[in-house]
Protein backbone atom coordinates (compact mmCIF):
# COMPACT_ATOMS: atom_id res chain seq x y z
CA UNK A 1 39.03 38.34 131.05
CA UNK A 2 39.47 34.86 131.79
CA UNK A 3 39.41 31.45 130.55
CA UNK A 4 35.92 30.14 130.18
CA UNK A 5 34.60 26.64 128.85
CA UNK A 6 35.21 26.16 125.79
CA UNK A 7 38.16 27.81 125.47
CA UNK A 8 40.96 25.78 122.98
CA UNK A 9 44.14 25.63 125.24
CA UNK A 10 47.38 24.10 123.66
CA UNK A 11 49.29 21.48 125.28
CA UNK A 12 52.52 19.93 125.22
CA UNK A 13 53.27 16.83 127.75
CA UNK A 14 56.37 14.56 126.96
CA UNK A 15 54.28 11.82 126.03
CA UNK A 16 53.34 13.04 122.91
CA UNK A 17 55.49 13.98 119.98
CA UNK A 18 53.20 16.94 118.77
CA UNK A 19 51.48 20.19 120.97
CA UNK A 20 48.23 19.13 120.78
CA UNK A 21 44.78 21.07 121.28
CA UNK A 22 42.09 20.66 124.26
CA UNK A 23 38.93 22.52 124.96
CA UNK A 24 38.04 23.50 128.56
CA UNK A 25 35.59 21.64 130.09
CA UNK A 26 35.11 23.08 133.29
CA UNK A 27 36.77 24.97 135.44
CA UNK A 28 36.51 24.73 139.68
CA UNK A 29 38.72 27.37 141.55
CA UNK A 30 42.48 27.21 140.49
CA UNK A 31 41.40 23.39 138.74
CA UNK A 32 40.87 23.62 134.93
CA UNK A 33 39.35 20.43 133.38
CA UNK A 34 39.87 19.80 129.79
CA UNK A 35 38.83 17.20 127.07
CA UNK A 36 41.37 15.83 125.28
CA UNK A 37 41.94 15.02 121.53
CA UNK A 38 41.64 11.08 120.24
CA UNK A 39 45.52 11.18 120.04
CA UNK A 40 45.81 11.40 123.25
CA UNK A 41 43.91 8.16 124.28
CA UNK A 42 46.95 6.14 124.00
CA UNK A 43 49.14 8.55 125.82
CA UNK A 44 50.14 7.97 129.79
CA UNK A 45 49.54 11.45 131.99
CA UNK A 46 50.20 10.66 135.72
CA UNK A 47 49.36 12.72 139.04
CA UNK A 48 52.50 15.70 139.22
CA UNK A 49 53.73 15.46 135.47
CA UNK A 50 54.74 18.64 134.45
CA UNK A 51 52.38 20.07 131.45
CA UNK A 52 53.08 23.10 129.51
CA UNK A 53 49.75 25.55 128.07
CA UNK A 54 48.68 28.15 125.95
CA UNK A 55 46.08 29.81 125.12
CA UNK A 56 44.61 33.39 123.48
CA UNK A 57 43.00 36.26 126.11
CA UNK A 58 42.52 39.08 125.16
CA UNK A 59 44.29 39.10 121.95
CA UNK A 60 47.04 38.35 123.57
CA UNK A 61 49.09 35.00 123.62
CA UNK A 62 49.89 33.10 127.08
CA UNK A 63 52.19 30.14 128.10
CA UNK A 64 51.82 29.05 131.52
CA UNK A 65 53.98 25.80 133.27
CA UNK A 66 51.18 23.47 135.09
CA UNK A 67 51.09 20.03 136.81
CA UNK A 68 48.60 17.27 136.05
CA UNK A 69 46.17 16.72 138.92
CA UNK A 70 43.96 13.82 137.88
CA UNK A 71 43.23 11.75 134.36
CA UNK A 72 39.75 10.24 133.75
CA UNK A 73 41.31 8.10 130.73
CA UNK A 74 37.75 6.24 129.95
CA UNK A 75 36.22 9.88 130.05
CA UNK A 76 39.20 11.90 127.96
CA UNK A 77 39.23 14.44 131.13
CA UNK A 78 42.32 16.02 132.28
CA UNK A 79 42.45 18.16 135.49
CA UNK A 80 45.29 20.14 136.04
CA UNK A 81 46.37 23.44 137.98
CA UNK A 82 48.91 26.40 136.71
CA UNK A 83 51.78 26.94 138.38
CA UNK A 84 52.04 30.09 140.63
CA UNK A 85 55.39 31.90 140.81
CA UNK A 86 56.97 30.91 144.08
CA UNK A 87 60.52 31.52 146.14
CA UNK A 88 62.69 30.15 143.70
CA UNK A 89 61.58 31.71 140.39
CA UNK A 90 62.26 35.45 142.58
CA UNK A 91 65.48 33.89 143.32
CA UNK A 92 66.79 33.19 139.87
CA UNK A 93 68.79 35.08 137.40
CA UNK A 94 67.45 34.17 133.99
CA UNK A 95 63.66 33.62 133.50
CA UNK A 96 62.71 29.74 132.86
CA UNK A 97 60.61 28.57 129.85
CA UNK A 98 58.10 25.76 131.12
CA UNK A 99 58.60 22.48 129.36
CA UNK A 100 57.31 18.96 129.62
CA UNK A 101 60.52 16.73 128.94
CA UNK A 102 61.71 13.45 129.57
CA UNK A 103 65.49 12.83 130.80
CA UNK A 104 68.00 10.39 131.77
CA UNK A 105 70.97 11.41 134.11
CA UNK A 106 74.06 9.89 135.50
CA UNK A 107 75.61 11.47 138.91
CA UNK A 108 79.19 13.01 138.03
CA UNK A 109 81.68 10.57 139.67
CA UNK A 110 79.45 8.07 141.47
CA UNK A 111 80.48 4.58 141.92
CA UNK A 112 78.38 1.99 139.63
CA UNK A 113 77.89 4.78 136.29
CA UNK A 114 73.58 4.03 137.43
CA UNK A 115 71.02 5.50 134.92
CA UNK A 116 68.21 7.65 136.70
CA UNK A 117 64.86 8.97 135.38
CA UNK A 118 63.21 12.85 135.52
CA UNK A 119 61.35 14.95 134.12
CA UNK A 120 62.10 18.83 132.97
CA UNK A 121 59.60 21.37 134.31
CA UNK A 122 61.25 24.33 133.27
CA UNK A 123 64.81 25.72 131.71
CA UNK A 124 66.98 28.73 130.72
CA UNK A 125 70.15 29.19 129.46
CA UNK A 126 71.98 28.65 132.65
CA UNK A 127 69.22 26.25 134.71
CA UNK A 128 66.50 23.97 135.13
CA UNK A 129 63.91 22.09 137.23
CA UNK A 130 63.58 18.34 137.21
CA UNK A 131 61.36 16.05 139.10
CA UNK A 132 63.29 12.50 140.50
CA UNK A 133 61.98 9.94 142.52
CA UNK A 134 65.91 9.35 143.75
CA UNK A 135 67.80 11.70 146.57
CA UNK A 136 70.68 13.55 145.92
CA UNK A 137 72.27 16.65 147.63
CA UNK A 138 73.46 19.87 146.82
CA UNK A 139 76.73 20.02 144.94
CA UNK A 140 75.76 16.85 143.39
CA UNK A 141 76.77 17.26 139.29
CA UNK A 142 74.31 15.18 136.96
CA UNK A 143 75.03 14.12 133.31
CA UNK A 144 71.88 14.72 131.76
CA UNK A 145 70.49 13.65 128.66
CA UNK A 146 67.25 15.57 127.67
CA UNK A 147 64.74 14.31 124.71
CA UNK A 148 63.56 17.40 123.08
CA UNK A 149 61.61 16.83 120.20
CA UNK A 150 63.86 15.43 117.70
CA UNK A 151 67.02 15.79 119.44
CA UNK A 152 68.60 15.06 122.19
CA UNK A 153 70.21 17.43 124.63
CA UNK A 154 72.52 16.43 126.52
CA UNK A 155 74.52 19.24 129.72
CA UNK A 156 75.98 18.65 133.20
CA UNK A 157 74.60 20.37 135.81
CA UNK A 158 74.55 21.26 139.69
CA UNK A 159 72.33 20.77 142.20
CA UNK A 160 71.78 24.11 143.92
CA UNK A 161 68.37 23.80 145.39
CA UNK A 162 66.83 20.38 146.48
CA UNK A 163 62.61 19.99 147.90
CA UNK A 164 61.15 17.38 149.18
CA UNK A 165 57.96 16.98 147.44
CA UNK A 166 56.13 13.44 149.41
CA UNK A 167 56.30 10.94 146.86
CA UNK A 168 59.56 12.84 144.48
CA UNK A 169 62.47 15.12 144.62
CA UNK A 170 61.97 18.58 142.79
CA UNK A 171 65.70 19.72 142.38
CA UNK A 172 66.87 23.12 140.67
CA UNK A 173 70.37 23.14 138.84
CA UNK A 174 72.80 25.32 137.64
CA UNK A 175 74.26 24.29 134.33
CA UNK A 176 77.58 23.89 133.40
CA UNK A 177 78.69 25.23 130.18
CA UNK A 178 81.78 24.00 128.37
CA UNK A 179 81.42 25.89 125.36
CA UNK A 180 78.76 28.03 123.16
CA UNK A 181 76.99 24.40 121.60
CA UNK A 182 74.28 23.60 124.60
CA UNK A 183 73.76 27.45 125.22
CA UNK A 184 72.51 27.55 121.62
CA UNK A 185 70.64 24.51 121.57
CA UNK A 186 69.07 25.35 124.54
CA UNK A 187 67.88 28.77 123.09
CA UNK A 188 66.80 27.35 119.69
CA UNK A 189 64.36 24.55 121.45
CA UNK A 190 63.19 27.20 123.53
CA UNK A 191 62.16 29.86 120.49
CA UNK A 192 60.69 26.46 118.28
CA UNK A 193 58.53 25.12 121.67
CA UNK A 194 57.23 29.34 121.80
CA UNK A 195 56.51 28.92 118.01
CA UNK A 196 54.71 25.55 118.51
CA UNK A 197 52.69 26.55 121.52
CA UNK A 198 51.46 29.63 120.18
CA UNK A 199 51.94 30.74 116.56
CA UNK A 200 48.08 30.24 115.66
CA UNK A 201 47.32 32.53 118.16
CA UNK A 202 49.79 35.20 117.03
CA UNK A 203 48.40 35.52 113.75
């Protein structure tokens, strides 16, 4: 089985404090429309944005990573697509938990101490994905400071695997651990966000 329309998919997106529930729409190949809830009209989802789901089939509960394809803001529509496993995710050690978070970063050692944007797509305990619009290299360490939730968490890491995605940089990084106090926080966000995304499905 399959998602349908009219399915209820939960969403998280860093705009918005709270998961928050959409029903399918329509669905066209590998694009799934969905209508949005009223607290969402005030919220900003732009072309690429990482976008976590989840959703019941079968009795059983799903979370999938996806990116935003298009917003119809007047019409509450949001297309986006799931992500498919590709080269990288065969390539890593430690299975990633899709997320949709904001960050700040710093380069490790640069002259100037400049304040860069991204966004988290994805983390374990020992990596991550982040989206820039700024070039770096490999070997590059970044001072990051993540928003979760209600917290903020904040991790050096290096950049191990850099593509060049026309318009941004998606980079994948090794982090750095100095001690058991990120490791943990990483792992409790991660089992509250699998909670949150589908605990009224597992019931």
């Amino acid at each position: 089985m399959e998602l349908a329309e009219g399915s209820v998919v939960t969403m998280r997106h860093y705009s918005m404090i709270n998961v928050f529930d959409s029903i399918i729409d329509k669905i066209m190949d590998d694009r799934i429309v969905v209508r949005l809830p009223k607290e969402c009209q005030k919220a900003t989802f732009l072309e690429g944005d990482p976008l976590v789901t989840a959703y019941e089939l079968d009795e059983k509960a799903f979370i999938k990573g996806a990116r935003v394809i298009d917003y119809k803001r007047d019409e509450s529509l949001l297309t986006y697509r799931e992500d498919v496993p590709d080269e990288g995710s065969r390539l890593r050690s430690y299975e990633r938990f899709p997320v949709s978070l904001y960050a700040d970063y710093r380069v490790a050692d640069a002259a100037g101490n400049r304040k860069y944007f991204a966004l988290v797509k994805d983390i374990s305990d020992y990596g991550l994905m982040i989206y820039s619009k700024e070039e770096h290299f490999k070997g590059h360490k970044l001072n990051l400071d993540i928003y979760l939730t209600r917290e903020i968490l904040s991790l050096t890491a290096e950049i191990v695997r850099k593509v060049d995605r026309k318009g941004y940089y998606e980079y994948g990084l090794k982090i750095r651990h100095n001690g058991p106090i990120v490791f943990n926080q990483i792992r409790n966000f991660v089992r509250k966000e699998q909670e949150e995304l589908i605990g009224k499905y597992s019931k």
